[in-house]
Each structure stands twice: as C-alpha cells, then as structure tokens.
Protein backbone atom coordinates (compact mmCIF):
# COMPACT_ATOMS: atom_id res chain seq x y z
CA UNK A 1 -28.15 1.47 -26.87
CA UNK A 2 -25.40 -0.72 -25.89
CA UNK A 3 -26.49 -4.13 -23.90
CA UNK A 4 -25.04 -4.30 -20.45
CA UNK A 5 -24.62 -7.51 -19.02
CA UNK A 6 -24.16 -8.59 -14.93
CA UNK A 7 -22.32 -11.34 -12.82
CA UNK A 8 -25.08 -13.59 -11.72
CA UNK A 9 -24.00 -15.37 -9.10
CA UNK A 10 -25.91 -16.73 -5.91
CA UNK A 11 -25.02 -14.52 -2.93
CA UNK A 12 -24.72 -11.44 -5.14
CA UNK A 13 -27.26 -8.40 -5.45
CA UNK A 14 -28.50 -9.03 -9.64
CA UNK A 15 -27.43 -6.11 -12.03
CA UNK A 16 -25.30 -4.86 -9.44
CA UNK A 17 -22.16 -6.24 -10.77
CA UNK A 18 -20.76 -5.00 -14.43
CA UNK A 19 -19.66 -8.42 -15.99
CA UNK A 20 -15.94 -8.21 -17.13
CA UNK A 21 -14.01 -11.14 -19.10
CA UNK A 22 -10.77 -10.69 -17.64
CA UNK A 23 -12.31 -10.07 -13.97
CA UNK A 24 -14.48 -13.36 -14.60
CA UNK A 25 -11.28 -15.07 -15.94
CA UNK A 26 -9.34 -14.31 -13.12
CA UNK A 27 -12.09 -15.69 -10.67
CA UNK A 28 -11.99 -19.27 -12.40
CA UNK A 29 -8.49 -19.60 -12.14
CA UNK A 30 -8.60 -18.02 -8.74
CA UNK A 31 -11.21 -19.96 -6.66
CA UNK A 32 -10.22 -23.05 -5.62
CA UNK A 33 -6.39 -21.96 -5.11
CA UNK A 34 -4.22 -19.96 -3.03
CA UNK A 35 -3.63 -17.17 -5.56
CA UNK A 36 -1.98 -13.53 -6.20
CA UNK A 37 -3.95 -11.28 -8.06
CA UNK A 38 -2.01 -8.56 -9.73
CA UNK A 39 -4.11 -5.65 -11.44
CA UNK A 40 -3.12 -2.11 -12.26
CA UNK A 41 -5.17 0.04 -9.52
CA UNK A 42 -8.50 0.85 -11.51
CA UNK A 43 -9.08 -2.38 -12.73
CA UNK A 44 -11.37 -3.91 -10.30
CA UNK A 45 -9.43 -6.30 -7.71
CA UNK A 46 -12.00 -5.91 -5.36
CA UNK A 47 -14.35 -7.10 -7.83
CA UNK A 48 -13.23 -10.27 -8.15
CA UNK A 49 -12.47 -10.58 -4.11
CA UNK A 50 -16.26 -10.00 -3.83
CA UNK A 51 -16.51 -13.08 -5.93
CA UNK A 52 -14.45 -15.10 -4.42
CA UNK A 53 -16.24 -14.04 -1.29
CA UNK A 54 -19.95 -14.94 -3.04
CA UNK A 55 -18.46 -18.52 -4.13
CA UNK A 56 -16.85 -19.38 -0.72
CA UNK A 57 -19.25 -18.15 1.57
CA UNK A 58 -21.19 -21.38 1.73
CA UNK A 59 -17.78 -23.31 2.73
CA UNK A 60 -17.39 -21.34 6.00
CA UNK A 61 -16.16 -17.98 7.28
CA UNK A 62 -14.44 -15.21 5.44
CA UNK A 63 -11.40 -13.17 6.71
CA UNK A 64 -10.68 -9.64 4.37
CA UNK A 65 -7.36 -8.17 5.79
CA UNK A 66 -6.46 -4.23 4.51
CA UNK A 67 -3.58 -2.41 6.13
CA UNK A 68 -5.25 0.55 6.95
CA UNK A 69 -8.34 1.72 8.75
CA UNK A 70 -10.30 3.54 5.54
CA UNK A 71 -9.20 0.19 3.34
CA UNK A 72 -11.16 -1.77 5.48
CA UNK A 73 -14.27 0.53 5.72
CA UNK A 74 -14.39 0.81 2.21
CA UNK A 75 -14.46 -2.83 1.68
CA UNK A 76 -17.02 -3.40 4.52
CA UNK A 77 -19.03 -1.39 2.35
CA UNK A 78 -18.63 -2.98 -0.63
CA UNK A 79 -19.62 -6.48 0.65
CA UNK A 80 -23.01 -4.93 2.23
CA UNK A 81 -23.67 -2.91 -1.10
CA UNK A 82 -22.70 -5.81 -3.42
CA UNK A 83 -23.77 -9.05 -1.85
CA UNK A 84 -27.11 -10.41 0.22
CA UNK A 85 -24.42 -11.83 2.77
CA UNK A 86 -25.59 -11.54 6.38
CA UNK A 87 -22.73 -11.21 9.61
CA UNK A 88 -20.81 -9.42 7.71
CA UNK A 89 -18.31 -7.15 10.49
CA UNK A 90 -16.13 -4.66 10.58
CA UNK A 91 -13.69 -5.24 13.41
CA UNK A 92 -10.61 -2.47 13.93
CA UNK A 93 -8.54 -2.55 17.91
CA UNK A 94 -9.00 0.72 18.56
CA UNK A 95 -12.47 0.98 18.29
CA UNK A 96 -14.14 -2.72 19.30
CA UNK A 97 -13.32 -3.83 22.43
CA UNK A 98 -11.79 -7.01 23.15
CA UNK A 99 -14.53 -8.97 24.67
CA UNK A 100 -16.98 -7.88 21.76
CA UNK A 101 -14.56 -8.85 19.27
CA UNK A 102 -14.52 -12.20 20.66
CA UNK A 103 -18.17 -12.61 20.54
CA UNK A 104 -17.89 -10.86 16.36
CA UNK A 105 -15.14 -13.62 15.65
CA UNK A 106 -17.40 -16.45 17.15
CA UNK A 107 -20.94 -15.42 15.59
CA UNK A 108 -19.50 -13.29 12.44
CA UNK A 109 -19.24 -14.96 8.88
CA UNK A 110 -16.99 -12.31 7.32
CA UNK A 111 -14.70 -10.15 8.70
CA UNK A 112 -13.18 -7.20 7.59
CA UNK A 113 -10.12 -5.80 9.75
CA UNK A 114 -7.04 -4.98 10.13
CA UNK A 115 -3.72 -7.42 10.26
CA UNK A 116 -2.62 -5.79 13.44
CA UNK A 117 -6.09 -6.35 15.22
CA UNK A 118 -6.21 -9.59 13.80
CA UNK A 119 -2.79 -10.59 14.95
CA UNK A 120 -3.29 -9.37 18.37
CA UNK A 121 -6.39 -12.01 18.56
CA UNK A 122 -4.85 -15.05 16.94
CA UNK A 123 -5.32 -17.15 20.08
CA UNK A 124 -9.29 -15.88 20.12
CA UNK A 125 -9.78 -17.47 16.28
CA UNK A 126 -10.99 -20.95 15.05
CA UNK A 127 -9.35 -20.61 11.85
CA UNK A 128 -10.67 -24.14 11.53
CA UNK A 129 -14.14 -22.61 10.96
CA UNK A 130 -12.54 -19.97 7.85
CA UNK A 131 -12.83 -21.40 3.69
CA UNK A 132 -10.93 -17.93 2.68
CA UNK A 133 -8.70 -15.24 3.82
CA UNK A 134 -8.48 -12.19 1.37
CA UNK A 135 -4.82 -10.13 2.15
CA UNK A 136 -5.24 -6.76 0.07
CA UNK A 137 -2.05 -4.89 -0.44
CA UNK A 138 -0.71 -8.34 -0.36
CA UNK A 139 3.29 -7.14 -1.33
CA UNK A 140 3.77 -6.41 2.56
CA UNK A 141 3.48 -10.21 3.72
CA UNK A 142 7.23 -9.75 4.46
CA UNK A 143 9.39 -9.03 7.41
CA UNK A 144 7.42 -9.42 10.39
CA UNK A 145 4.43 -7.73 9.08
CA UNK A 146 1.04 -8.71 10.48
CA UNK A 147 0.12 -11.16 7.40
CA UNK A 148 2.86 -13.47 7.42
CA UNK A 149 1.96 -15.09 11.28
CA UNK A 150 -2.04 -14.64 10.22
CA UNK A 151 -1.02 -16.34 6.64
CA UNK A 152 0.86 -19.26 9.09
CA UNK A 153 -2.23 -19.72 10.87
CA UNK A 154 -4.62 -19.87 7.59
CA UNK A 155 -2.36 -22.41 5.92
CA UNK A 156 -1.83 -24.30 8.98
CA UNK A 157 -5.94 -25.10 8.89
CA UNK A 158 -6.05 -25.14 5.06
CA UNK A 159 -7.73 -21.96 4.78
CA UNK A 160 -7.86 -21.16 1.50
CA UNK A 161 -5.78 -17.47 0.71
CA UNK A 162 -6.24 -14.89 -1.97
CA UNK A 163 -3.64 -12.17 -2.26
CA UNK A 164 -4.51 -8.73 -4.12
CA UNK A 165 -1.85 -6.10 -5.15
CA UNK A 166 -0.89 -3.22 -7.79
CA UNK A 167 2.27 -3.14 -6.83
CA UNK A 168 4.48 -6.38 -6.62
CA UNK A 169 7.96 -4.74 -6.91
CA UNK A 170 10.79 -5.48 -9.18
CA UNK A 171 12.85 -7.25 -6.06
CA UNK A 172 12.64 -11.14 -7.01
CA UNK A 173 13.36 -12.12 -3.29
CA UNK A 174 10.77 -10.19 -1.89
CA UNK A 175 8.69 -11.22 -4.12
CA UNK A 176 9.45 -14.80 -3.41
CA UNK A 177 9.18 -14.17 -0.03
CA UNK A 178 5.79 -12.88 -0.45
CA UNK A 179 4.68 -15.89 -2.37
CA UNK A 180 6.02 -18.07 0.26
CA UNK A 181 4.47 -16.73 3.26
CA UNK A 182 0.83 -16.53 1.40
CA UNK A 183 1.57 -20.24 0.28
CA UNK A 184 1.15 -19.12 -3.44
CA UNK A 185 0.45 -21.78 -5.66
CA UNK A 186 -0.92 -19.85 -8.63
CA UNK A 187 -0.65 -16.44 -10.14
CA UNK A 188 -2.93 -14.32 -12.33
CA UNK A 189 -1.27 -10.69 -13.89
CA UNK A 190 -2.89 -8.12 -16.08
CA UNK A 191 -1.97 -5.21 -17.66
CA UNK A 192 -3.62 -2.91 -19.55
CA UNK A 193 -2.75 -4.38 -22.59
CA UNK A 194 -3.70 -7.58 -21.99
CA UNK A 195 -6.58 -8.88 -24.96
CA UNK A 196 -9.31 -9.64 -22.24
CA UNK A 197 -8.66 -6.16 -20.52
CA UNK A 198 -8.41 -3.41 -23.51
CA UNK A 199 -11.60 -3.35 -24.75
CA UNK A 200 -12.63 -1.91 -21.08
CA UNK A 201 -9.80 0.74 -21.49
CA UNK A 202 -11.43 4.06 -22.93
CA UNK A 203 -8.92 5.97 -25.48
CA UNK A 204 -6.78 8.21 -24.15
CA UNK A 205 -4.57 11.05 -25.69
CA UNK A 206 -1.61 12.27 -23.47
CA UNK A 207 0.37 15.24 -23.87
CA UNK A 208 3.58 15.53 -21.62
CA UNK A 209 3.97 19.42 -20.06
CA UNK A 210 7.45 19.89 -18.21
CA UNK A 211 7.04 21.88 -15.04
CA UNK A 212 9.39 23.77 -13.18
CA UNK A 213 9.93 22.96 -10.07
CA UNK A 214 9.65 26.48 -8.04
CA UNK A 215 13.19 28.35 -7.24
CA UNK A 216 12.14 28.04 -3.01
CA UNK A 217 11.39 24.13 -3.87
CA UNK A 218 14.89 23.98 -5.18
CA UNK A 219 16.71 25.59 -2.85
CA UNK A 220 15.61 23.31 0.28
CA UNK A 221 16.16 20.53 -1.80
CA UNK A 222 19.99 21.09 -2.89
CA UNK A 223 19.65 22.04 1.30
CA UNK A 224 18.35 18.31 2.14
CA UNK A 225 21.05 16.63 -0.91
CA UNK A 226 23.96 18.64 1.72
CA UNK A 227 22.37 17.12 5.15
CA UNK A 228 22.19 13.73 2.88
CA UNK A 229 25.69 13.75 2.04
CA UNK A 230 26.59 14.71 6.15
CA UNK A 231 25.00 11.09 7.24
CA UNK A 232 26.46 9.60 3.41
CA UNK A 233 29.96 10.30 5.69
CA UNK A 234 29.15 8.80 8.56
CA UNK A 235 27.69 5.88 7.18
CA UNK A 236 31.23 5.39 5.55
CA UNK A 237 32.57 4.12 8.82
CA UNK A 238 30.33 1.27 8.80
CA UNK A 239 30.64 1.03 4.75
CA UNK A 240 31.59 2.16 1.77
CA UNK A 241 28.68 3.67 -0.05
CA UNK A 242 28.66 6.57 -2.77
CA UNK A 243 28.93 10.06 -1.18
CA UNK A 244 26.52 11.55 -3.92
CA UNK A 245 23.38 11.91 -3.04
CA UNK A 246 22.68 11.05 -6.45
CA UNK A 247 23.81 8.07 -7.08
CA UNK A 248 22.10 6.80 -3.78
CA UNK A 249 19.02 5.59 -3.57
CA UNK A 250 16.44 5.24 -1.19
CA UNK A 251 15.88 1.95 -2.83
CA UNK A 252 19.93 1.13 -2.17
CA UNK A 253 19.08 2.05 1.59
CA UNK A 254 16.92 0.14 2.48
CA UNK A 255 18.17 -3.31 1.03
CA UNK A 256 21.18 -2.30 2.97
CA UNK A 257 19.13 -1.62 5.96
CA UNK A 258 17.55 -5.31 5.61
CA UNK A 259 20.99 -6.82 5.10
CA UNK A 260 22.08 -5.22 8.10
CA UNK A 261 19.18 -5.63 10.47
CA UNK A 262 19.82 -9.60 9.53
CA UNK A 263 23.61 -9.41 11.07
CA UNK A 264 22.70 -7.58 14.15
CA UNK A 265 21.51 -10.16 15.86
CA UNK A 266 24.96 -12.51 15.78
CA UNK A 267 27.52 -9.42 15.38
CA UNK A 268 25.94 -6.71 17.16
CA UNK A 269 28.41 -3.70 17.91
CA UNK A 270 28.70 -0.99 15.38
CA UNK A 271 26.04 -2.69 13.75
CA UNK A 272 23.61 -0.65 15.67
CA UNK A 273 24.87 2.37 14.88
CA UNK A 274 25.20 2.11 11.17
CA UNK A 275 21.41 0.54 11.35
CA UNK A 276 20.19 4.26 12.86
CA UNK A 277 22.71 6.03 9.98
CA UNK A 278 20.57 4.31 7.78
CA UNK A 279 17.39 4.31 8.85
CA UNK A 280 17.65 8.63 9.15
CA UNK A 281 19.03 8.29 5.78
CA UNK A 282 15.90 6.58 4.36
CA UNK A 283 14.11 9.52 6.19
CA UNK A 284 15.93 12.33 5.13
CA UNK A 285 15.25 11.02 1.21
CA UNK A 286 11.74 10.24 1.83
CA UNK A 287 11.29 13.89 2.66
CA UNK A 288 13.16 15.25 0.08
CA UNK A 289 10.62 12.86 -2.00
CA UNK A 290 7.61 14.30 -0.29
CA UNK A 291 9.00 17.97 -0.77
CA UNK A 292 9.91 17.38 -4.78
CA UNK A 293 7.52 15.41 -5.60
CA UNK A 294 4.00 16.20 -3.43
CA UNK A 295 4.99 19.93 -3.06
CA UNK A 296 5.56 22.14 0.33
CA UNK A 297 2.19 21.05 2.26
CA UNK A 298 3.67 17.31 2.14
CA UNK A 299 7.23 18.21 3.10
CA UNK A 300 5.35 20.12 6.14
CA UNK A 301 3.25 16.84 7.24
CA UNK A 302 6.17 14.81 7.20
CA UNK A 303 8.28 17.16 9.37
CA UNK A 304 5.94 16.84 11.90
CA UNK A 305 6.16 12.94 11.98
CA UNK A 306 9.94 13.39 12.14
CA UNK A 307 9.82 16.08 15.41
CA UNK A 308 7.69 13.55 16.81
CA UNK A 309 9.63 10.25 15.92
CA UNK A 310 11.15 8.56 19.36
CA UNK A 311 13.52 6.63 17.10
CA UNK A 312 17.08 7.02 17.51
CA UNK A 313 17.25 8.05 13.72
CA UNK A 314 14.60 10.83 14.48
CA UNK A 315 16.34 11.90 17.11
CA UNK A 316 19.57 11.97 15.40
CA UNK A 317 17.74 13.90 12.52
CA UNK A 318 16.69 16.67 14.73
CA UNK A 319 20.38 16.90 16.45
CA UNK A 320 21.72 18.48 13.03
CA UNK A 321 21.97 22.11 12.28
CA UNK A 322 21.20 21.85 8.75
CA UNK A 323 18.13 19.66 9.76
CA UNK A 324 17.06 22.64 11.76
CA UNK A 325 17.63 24.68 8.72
CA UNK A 326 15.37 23.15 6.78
CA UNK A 327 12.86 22.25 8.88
CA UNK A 328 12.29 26.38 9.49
CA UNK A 329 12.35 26.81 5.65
CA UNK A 330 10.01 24.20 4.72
CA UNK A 331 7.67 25.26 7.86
CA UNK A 332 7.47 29.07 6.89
CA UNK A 333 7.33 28.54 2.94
CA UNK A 334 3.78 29.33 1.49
CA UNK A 335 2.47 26.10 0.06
CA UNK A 336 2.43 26.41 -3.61
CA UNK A 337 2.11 23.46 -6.17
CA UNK A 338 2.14 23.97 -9.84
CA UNK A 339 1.01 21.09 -11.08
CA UNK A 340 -2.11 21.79 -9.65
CA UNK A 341 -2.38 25.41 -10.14
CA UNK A 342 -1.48 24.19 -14.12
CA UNK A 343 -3.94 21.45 -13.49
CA UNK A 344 -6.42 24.10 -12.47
CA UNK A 345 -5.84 26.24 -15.07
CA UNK A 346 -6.02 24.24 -17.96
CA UNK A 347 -9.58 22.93 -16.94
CA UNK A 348 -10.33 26.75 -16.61
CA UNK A 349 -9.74 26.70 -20.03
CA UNK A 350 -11.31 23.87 -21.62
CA UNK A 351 -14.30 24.57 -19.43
CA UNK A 352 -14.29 28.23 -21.22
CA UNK A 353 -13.89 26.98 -24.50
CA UNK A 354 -17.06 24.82 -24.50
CA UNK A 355 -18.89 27.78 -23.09
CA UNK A 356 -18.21 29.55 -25.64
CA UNK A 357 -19.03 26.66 -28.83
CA UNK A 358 -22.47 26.43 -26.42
CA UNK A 359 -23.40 30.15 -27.33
C-alpha cells in the first residue's frame, strides 16, 4: 500500500490536504511576495491559495476575488472544508445587502466575493486591516476591469497580492499590463512537464478521431463567413483590413478594437462608428465559434444574448437580413453534437467489452 503523506500546517484540517512538491514549492516562493501563479487547470491552484490563506491568516484579513458567482461559492467552500478558519464570508451584491455587507467587511476575516461587489464598496474597506488579497482568473486585471482599482487599493496599504491563472495569453503587453496592475514582483509557472509536477501526472494514451462537422453545421457557418465579410466592407471605410473571413481573426479584432477605443477619446468622429463595426464583428465570430465549435445548443444560447444586447453592435447585428437568416436556421435546427454522440458511443463500447471479459 502506497504511503500518503499531508500538508501540516497550523490553520489547516490534518490529512485533509494531499502533500504535493511542486504545490509546496510554489507556496515558499509565493508567501511573502506579490506573486502570479500559473498552473495548467487540474493542477491544484487553489491548493496552494488555501495555503497562502493558512500562513497569512494570523497577519490580518483575507480578500479571495473570482469573477463569477459559482467561482466564489466554490472557493467559500473550500476554505470551510479545508481549514479550521473562523469568519470566513461569502459576500456577492446581488444577494447581501449593503448595510450587512458593511457589518461582514468590519467583523469578517476572509472574504470571498466578487470584484464588482468589491469595487462598488471600496470606500466601506480598511484595506489597512488585509495581509493578502487572492485575484483568481488573474489575466483580466486589465482595462478597467474590477481588479485593477481593488489591486490600487491593496498595494496602496501594502496588502500583500497573489494572482492565480491557466491562462496568461501569448500578448506580452497584456501580460505586462497584468503584472503591473497586481504589482508583480515574482512569478512561479508549471507545466506538465515540469520534474516536480510529472510524477503526479497518470499515463495517458491519446488517439486523435477526425469528426465531421454535420452538413446543417456547415451550411450556417459558410452563412455567418458571408454576413462576416458584409461588416469586413464596411469596416474598410474606417481601415484597411483583409476581406476574408479567413484570414481575420477574432484575435486581430479585438487588438484593433483596443487600439481604437484608445483614440476615441482625442479624435472622436468616425471613430465611433468603426468601434461598433468592430465590436459586431467580434460577435458575429464568437458565434460562429460557439456554433463550430460547442455545436447547435451553444449557437442557440448565444443568439439569445445577441436579440437581447442594447449595444449599438447588437443592434446593428439584428438590422441585417442575413443575420435574420441565420438566426431562424440556427433556432429551428435540432441540436445534434457528434463529438458527444461519438463520445457516447465509444464508452458504450468499452463498457460492453468488459462485460463481456467479466462473464
């Protein structure tokens, strides 16, 4: 029998915690400095959050930021499964009021909640009382997302700051920008590869099967690549882009859309125009994405955002016939995905075979 061995740690529930060397490496390096954490998803970032968490908890309060809603419930209930910390809240705008989230911000010692809540009550916080502030998903402290004014308050009171992410990006500028705005001053990446990660990486043996995307899946598609090359046009009054849908990329669109949204403000004009071409552009690919990609049901969800977006792009979607077109196609097409039905299938049919050794 193979000997298991667990983080002991004070604050920490014993044999609770599956002791890892590259998690525990991480956490050295990690916990007295503002630090990114990048992990493939799988690999345990929370794990060493909770850590950090454990060690810093005796230094003051504890801010855990997740963009969304279910993020930050299922990290609420990691710290009460994982740790003997008391206080420990879960604070989201739409569902605390904000007279009790006052009183949770004064009494709490870690919070868990959203960067939009939390940016909303900035002037509420004593970020004087905080030793850490963990941002997960930590790639969007750009732009004027919620974590960039809550990271300027946290450095501003030398509140130590932990950024966790999967996904970095290949863009060295936003990148920078991200390790700006946290006030990065060390770095920590792992792959799978790495020599203090594989031996936690069971074998695996992959075998590539080439699908075919389904003839109705096709045929909106080449459908959305004609509407694409309709706003490709018009966005060649502003400037002079590729007309192929192909060799455009939603990736191309929106750095353009970021280079233009930073002129608008001194040159205005056309400017605004070409900044709604774009912005339905970035749409119109993102549901040909969905549609190729996710299959039919997808497409379907998305459409629905898009007859409900106020934006002058959505509305500038819906004004086009061949929108219209393929909004009616996608909505009456049975939903039918064949990886999954494949998927389905071929666990059918190992299931069957080791029935069948069993007898």
């Amino acid at each position: 029998m193979e000997f298991v061995e667990f983080v002991e740690m004070d604050n920490i529930h014993p044999n609770k915690i599956v002791k890892r060397e590259y998690q525990i490496n991480i956490f050295n390096s990690v916990k007295d400095k503002n630090s990114l954490v990048v992990l493939p998803t799988g690999l345990g970032k929370t794990i060493i959050a909770i850590m950090l968490i454990a060690y810093k908890a005796n230094y003051g309060k504890i801010l855990f930021l997740a963009p969304t809603k279910p993020l930050c419930e299922q990290h609420y209930a990691t710290i009460k499964k994982l740790t003997t910390l008391n206080g420990v809240f879960l604070v989201t705008g739409e569902k605390t009021k904000k007279k009790k989230r006052k009183e949770i911000y004064e009494m709490a010692k870690i919070i868990v909640a959203t960067p939009q809540t939390i940016e909303n009550d900035l002037d509420m916080i004593d970020f004087s009382k905080f030793s850490l502030a963990i941002f997960d998903e930590a790639h969007r402290a750009v732009g004027n997302y919620a974590y960039v004014s809550i990271a300027r308050k946290c450095l501003e009171k030398g509140v130590q700051i932990l950024g966790l992410t999967a996904s970095p990006g290949s863009d060295y500028s936003r990148l920078k920008e991200v390790i700006t705005n946290l006030g990065i001053e060390n770095i920590e990446v792992r792959t799978e590869e790495d020599r203090d990660v594989k031996p936690y990486i069971p074998e695996r043996k992959l075998r590539w099967k080439i699908i075919d995307m389904p003839k109705e899946i096709k045929a909106i598609a080449a459908k959305i690549d004609e509407l694409i090359m309709d706003f490709l046009i018009e966005l060649n009054k502003y400037f002079k882009i590729s007309l192929s849908p192909r060799r455009v990329t939603k990736k191309m669109l929106i750095q353009l859309q970021e280079r233009i949204q930073k002129r608008v403000a001194s040159e205005g004009g056309s400017l605004y125009q070409a900044v709604s071409v774009v912005s339905a552009l970035i749409k119109i690919y993102h549901l040909k994405e969905m549609l190729t990609s996710q299959g039919i049901e997808a497409a379907k969800n998305y459409i629905k955002k898009i007859e409900m977006d106020s934006s002058k792009a959505g509305k500038k979607i819906r004004q086009s016939i061949k929108y219209r077109f393929i909004r009616d196609e996608i909505l009456r097409t049975t939903p039918f995905n064949p990886k999954l039905e494949f998927t389905k299938k071929y666990w059918q049919s190992i299931l069957w075979q080791k029935k069948m050794q069993e007898q």
